[in-house]
Protein backbone atom coordinates (compact mmCIF):
# COMPACT_ATOMS: atom_id res chain seq x y z
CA UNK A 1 -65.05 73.86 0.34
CA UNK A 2 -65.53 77.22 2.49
CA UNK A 3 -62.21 76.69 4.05
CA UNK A 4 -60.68 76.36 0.65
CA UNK A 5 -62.96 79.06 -0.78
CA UNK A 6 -61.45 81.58 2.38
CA UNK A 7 -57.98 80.48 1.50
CA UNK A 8 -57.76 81.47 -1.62
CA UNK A 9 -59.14 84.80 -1.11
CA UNK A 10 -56.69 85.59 1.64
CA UNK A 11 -53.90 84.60 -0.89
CA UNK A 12 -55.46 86.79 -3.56
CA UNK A 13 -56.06 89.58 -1.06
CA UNK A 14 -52.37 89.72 0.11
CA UNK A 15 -51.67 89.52 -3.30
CA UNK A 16 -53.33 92.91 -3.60
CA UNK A 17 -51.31 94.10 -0.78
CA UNK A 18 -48.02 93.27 -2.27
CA UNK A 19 -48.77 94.75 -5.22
CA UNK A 20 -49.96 98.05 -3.55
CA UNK A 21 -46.35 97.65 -1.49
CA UNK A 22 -44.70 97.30 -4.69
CA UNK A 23 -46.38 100.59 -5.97
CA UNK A 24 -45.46 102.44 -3.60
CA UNK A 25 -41.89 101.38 -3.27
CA UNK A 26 -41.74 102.28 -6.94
CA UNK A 27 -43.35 105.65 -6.39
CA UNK A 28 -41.04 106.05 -3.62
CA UNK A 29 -37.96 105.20 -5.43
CA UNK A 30 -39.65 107.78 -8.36
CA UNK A 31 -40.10 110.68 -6.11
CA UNK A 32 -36.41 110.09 -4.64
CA UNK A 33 -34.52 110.58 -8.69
CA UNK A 34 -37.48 113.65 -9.26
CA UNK A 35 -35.84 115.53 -6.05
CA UNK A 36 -32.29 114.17 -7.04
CA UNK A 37 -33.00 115.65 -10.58
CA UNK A 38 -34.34 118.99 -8.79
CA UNK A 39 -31.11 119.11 -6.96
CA UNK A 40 -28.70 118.69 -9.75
CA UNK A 41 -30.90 120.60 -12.03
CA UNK A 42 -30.19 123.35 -9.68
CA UNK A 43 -26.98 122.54 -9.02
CA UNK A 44 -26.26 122.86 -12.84
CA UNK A 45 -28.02 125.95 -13.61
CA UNK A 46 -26.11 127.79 -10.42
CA UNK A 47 -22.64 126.16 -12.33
CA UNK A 48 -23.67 127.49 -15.49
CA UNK A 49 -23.93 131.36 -14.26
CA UNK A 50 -20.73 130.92 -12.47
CA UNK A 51 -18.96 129.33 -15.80
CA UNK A 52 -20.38 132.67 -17.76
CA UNK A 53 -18.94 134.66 -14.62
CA UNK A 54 -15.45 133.07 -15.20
CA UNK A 55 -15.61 133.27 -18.89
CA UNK A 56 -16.39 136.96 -18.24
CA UNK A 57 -13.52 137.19 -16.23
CA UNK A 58 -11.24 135.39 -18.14
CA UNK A 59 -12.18 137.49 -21.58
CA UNK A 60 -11.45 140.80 -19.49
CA UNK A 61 -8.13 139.21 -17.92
CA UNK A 62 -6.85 138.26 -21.26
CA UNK A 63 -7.52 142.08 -22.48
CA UNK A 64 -5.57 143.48 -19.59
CA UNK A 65 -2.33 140.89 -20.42
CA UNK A 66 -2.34 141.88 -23.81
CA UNK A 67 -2.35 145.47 -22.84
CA UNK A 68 -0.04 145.13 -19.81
CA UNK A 69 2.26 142.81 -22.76
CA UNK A 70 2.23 145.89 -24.54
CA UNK A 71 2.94 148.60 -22.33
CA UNK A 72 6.09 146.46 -20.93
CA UNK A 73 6.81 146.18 -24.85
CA UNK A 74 7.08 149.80 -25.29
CA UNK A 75 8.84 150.14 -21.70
CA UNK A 76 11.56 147.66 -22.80
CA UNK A 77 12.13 149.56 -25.98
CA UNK A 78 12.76 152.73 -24.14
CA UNK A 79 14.31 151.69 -20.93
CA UNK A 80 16.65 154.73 -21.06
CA UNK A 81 13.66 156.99 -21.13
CA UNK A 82 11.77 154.72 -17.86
CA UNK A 83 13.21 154.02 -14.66
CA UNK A 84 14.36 151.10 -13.31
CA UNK A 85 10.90 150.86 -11.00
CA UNK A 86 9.11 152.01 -13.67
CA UNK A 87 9.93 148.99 -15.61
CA UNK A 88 10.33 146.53 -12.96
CA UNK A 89 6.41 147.66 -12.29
CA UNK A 90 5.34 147.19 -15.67
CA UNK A 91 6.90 143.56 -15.72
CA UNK A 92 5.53 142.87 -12.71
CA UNK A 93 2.63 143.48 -13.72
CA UNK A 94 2.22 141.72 -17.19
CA UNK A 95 3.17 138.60 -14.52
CA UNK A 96 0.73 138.80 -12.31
CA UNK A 97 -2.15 139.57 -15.46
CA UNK A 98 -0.47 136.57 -17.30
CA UNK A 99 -0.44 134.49 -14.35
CA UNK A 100 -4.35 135.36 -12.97
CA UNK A 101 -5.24 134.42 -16.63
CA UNK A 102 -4.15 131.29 -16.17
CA UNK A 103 -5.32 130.55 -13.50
CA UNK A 104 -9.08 131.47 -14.32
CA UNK A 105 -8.76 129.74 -17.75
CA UNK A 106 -8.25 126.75 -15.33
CA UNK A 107 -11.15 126.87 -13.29
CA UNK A 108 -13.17 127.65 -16.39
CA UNK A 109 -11.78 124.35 -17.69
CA UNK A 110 -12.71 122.37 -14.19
CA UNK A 111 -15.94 123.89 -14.19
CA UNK A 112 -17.44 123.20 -17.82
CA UNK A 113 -15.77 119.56 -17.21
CA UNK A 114 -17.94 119.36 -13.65
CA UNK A 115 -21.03 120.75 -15.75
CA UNK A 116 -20.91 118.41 -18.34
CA UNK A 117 -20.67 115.98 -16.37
CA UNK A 118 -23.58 117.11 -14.37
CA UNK A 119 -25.96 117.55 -17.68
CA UNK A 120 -24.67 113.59 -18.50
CA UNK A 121 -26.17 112.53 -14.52
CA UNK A 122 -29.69 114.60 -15.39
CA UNK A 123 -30.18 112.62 -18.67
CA UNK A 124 -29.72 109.43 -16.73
CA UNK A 125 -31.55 109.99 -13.73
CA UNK A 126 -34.78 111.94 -16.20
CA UNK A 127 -34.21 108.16 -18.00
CA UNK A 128 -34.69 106.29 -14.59
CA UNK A 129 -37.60 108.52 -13.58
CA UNK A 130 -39.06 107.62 -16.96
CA UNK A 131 -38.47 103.71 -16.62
CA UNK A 132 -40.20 104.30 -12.72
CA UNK A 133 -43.03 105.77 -14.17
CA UNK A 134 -43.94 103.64 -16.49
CA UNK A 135 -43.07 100.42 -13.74
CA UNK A 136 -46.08 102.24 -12.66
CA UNK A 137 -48.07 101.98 -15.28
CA UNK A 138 -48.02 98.91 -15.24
CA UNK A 139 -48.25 97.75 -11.93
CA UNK A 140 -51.39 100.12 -11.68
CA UNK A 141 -52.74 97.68 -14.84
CA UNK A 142 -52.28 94.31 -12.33
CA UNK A 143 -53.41 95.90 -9.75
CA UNK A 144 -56.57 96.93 -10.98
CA UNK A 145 -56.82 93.71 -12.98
CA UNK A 146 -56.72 91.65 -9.45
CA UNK A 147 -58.90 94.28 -7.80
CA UNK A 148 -61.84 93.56 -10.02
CA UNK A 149 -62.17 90.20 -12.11
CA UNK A 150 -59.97 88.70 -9.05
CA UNK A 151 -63.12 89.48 -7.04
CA UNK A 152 -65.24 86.66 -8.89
CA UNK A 153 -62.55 84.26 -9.18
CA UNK A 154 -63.82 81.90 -6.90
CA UNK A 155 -66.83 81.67 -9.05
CA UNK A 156 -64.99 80.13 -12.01
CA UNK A 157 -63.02 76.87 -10.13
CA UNK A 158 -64.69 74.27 -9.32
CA UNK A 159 -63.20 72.64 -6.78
CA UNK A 160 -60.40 72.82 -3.83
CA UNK A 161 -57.53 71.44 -5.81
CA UNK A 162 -57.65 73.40 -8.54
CA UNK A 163 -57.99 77.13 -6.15
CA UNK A 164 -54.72 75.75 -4.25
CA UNK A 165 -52.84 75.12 -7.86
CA UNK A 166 -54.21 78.69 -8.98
CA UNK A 167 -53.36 80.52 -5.75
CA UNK A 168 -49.62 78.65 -6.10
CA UNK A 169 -49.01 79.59 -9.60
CA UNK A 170 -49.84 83.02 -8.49
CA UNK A 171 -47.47 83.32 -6.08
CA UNK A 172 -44.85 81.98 -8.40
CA UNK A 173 -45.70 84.47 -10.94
CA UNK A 174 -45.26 87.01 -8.43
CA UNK A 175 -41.65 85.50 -7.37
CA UNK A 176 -40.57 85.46 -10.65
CA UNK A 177 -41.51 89.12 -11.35
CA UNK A 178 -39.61 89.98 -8.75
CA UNK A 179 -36.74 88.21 -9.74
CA UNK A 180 -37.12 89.75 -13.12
CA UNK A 181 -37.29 93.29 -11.98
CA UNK A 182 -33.97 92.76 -9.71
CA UNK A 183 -31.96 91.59 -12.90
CA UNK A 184 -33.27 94.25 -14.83
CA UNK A 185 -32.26 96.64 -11.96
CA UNK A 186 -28.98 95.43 -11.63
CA UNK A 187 -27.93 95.87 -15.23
CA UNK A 188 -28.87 99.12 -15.68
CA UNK A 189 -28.96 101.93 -12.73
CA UNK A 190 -25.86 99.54 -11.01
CA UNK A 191 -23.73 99.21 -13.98
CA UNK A 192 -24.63 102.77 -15.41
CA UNK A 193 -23.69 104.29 -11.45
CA UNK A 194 -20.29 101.98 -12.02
CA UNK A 195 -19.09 103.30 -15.15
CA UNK A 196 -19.85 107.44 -13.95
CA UNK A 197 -17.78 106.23 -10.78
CA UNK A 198 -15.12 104.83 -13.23
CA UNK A 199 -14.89 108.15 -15.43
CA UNK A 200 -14.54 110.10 -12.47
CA UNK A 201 -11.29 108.25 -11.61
CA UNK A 202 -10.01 108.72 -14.95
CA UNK A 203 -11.17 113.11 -14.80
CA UNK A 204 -9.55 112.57 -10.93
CA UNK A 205 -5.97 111.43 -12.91
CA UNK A 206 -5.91 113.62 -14.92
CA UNK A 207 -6.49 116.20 -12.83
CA UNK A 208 -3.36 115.13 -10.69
CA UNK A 209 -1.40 116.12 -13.17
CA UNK A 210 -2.20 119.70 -13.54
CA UNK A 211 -2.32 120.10 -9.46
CA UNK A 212 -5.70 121.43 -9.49
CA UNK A 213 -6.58 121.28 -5.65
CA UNK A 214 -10.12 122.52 -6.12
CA UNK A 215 -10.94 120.24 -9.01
CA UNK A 216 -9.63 117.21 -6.86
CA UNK A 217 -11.51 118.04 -3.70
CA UNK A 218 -14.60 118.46 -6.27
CA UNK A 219 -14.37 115.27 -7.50
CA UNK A 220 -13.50 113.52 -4.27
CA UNK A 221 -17.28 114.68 -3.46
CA UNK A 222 -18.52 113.37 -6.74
CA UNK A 223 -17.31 110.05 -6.27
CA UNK A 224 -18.23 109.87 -2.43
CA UNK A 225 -21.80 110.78 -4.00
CA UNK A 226 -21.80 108.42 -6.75
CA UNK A 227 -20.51 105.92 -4.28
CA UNK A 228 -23.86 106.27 -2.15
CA UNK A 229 -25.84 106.12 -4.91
CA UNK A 230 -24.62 103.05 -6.32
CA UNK A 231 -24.74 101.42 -2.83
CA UNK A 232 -28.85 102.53 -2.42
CA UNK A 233 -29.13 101.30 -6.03
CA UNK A 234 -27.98 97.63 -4.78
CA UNK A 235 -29.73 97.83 -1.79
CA UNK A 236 -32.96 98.25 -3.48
CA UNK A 237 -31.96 95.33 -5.75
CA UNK A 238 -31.12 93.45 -2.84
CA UNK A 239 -34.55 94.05 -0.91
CA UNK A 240 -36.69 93.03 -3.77
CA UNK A 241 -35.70 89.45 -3.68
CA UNK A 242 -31.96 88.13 -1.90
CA UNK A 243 -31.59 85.55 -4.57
CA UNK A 244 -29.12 83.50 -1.49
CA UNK A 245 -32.71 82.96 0.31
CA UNK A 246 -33.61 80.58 -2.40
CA UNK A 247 -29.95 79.03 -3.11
CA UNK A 248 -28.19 78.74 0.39
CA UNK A 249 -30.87 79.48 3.39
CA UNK A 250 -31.81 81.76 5.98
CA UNK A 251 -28.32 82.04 8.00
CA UNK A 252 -26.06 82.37 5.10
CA UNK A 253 -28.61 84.77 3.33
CA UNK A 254 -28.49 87.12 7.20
CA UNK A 255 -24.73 86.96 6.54
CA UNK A 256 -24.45 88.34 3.59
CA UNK A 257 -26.74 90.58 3.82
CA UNK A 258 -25.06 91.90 7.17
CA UNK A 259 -22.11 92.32 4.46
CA UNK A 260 -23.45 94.40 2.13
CA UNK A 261 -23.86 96.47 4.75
CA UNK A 262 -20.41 96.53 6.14
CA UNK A 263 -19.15 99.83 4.68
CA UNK A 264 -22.82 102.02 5.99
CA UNK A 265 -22.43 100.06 9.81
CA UNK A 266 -19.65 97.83 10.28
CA UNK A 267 -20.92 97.65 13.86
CA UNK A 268 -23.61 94.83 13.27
CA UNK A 269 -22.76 91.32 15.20
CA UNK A 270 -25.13 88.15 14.27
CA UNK A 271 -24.86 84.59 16.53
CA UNK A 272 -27.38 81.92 15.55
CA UNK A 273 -27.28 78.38 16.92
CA UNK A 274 -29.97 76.77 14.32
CA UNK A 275 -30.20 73.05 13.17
CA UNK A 276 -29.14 72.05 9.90
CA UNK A 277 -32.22 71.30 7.70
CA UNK A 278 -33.68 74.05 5.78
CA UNK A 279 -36.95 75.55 7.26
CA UNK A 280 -40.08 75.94 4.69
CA UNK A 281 -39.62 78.76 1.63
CA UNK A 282 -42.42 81.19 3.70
CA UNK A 283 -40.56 80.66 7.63
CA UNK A 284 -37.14 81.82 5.57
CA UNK A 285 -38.42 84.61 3.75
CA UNK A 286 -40.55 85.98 6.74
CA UNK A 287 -37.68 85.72 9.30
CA UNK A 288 -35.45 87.52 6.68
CA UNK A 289 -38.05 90.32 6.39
CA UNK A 290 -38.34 90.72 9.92
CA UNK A 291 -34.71 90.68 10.93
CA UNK A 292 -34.00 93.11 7.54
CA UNK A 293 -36.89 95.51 8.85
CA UNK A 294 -35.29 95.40 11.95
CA UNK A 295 -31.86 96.16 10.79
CA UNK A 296 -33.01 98.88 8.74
CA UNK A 297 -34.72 100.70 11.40
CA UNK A 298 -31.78 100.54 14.01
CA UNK A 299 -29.46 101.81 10.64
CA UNK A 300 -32.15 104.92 9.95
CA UNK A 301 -34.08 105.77 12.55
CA UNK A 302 -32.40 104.26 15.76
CA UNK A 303 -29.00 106.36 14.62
CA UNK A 304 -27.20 102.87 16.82
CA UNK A 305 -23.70 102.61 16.88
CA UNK A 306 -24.14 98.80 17.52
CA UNK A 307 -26.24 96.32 16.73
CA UNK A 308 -26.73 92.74 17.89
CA UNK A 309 -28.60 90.26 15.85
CA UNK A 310 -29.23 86.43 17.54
CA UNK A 311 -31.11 83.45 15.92
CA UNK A 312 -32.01 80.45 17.25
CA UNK A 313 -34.09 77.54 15.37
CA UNK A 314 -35.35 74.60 17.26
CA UNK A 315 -37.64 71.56 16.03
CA UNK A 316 -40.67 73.44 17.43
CA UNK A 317 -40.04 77.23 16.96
CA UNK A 318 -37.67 79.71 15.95
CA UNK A 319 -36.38 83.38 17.90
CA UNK A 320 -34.89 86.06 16.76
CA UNK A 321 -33.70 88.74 18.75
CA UNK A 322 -32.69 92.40 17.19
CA UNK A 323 -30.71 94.64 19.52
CA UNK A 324 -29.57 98.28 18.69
CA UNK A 325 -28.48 100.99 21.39
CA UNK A 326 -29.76 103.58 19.30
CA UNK A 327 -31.75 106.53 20.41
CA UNK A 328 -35.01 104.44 20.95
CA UNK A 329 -38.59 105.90 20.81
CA UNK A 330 -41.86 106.47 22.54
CA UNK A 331 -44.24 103.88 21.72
CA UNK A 332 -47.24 106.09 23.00
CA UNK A 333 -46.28 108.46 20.54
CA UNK A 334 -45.60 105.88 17.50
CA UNK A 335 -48.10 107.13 14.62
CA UNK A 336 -50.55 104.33 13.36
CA UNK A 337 -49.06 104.95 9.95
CA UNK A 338 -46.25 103.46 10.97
CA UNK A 339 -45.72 101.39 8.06
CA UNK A 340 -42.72 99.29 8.87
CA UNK A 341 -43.96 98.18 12.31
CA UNK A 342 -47.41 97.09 10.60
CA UNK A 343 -45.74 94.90 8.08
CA UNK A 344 -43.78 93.40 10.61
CA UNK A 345 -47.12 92.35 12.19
CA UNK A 346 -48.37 91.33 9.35
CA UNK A 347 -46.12 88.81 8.91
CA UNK A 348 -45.81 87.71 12.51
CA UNK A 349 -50.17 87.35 12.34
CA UNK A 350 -49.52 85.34 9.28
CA UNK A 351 -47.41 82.58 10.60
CA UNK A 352 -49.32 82.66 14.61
CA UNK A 353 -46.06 83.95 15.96
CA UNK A 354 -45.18 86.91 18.42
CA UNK A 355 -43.44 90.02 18.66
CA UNK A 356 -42.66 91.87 21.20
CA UNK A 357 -40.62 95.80 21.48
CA UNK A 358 -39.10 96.75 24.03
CA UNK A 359 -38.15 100.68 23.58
CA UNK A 360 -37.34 103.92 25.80
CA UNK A 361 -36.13 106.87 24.44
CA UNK A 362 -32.26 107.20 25.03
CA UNK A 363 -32.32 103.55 25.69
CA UNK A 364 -32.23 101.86 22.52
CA UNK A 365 -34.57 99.24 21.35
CA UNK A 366 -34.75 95.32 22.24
CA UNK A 367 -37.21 93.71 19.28
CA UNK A 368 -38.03 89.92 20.20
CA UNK A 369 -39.48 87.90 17.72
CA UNK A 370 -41.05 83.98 18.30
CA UNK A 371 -42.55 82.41 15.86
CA UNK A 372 -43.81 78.27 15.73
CA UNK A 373 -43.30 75.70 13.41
CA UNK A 374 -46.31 73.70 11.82
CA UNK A 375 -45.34 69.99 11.19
């Protein structure tokens, strides 16, 4: 009964610390739309004074056309009276007022185009920041909820069977959360990121028409941006629960999620030799973790230019062996905050496996990962 009794509170506590993880990754993914709302906030405040600017401009350009319009008017009446220069000046003139007027009409066109735009990105990233926060809410709510009447749960079952069915459904709950929160993910940021991306095609068209260079090396950037957003969007959909792990297994799952990430690092190489039944549900999800972690951190922090993933499954343990030649690091100098090395521990201390790093700055980084499987 004690061994039962210690079982179940590890499950509930790293329940609790999934939860917490999930918090923060919220909070994170809150703070990053806050500072992208700061920055195009900005951006569209600077875009407004300049739009005034050209408006400004344009008002005072159209002033001097009309009254370089009418002094070639009264020149052309009374060409016997001007000289030839004289009125070759004044029509030279009108042209070049007529022609920087519309010219500056033009950019004032591109420009209130780029700022609405702008003010239609703000509303939806202040409505993602709003959906975030109150993700937050909520998972504060559970959290607390598990903190405190999860604390005497042990107290209310009465026997071993009925902790292990409890502590199962809870993970299942938790799955299916997950699951929940990566549909709900996908159809809204992804698709709403999709159709801004699809508009500025369409503003991109018609732009080709009038030869605007500006405009078109503007909205090159804006789609280049949107692109990248759209990408992180999927990413985090993708991290919260591959829905292939379930469906199709640990290899094919590694594969596609090598090809998501094709277009950021199309240098990343995967061999596996593995047999061909399916390992158990928390084997496939840990290894995924750990080689995903792994991948990640060669991608961001190890700046590596190639990568080199192997996996190998035998009857009595599996390996995994993550390979960058990034810039590497100085383990002595690692911080203990180091959040992505300790949950790879974690998980590693979970299942009695071993990992080892293998790391020299300028030398890249050699992550070996061993892990035994329980009959």
């Amino acid at each position: 009964m004690e061994t039962w009794d210690h079982d179940l509170d590890y499950i509930i506590q790293e329940m609790i610390e999934t939860v917490k993880n999930s918090k923060d990754e919220v909070f994170h993914i809150s703070e990053e739309s806050r500072k992208e709302y700061e920055r195009i906030k900005t951006e569209l405040e600077d875009l407004k004074e300049k739009v005034a600017v050209v408006i400004e401009e344009g008002d005072q350009l159209e002033i001097n056309s009309k009254a370089a319009r009418r002094k070639l008017s009264v020149v052309s009446r009374n060409f016997s009276v001007y000289s030839e220069d004289k009125i070759r000046e004044a029509y030279d003139n009108a042209h070049k007022i007529q022609s920087e007027f519309i010219v500056k009409r033009d950019k004032e066109k591109a420009l209130r185009e780029r700022r609405d735009d702008l003010e239609l990105r703000l509303k939806s990233i202040e409505k993602m920041v709003e959906r975030a926060e109150g993700l937050m809410g909520k998972i504060s709510i559970v959290l607390n909820y598990l903190s405190e009447d999860f604390k005497h749960i042990s107290d209310l079952l009465q026997n071993a069977q009925e902790k292990q069915a409890f502590g199962l459904q809870i993970i299942e709950a938790q799955e299916e959360e997950r699951r929940k929160l990566s549909r709900e993910m996908h159809d809204g940021p992804a698709q709403m990121l999709a159709n801004i991306l699809l508009r500025s095609e369409i503003v991109d068209r018609t732009y080709r028409k009038g030869d605007t260079e500006s405009a078109m090396k503007e909205m090159r950037n804006v789609r280049t941006l949107i692109r990248s957003s759209l990408q992180e969007v999927r990413r985090i959909i993708y991290d919260l629960r591959p829905m292939a792990l379930d469906d199709l297994g640990l290899v094919p799952t590694i594969k596609k999620y090598i090809a998501t990430l094709e277009e950021q690092h199309p240098n990343i190489h995967f061999q596996y030799r593995a047999k061909e039944e399916r390992l158990a549900s928390q084997y496939e999800v840990a290894l995924f973790r750990l080689i995903q972690e792994s991948i990640q951190n060669a991608i961001k922090h190890a700046k590596a230019e190639r990568i080199d993933v192997k996996l190998e499954i035998v009857k009595d343990y599996v390996t995994a062996v993550i390979k960058d030649n990034g810039i590497g690091f100085d383990r002595s100098q690692k911080k203990d905050k180091s959040f992505g090395l300790i949950g790879m521990n974690e998980r590693i201390d979970m299942l009695g496996g071993e990992l080892d790093i293998v790391t020299k700055v300028g030398e890249g980084t050699k992550i070996y990962i061993k892990i035994p499987l329980s009959s």
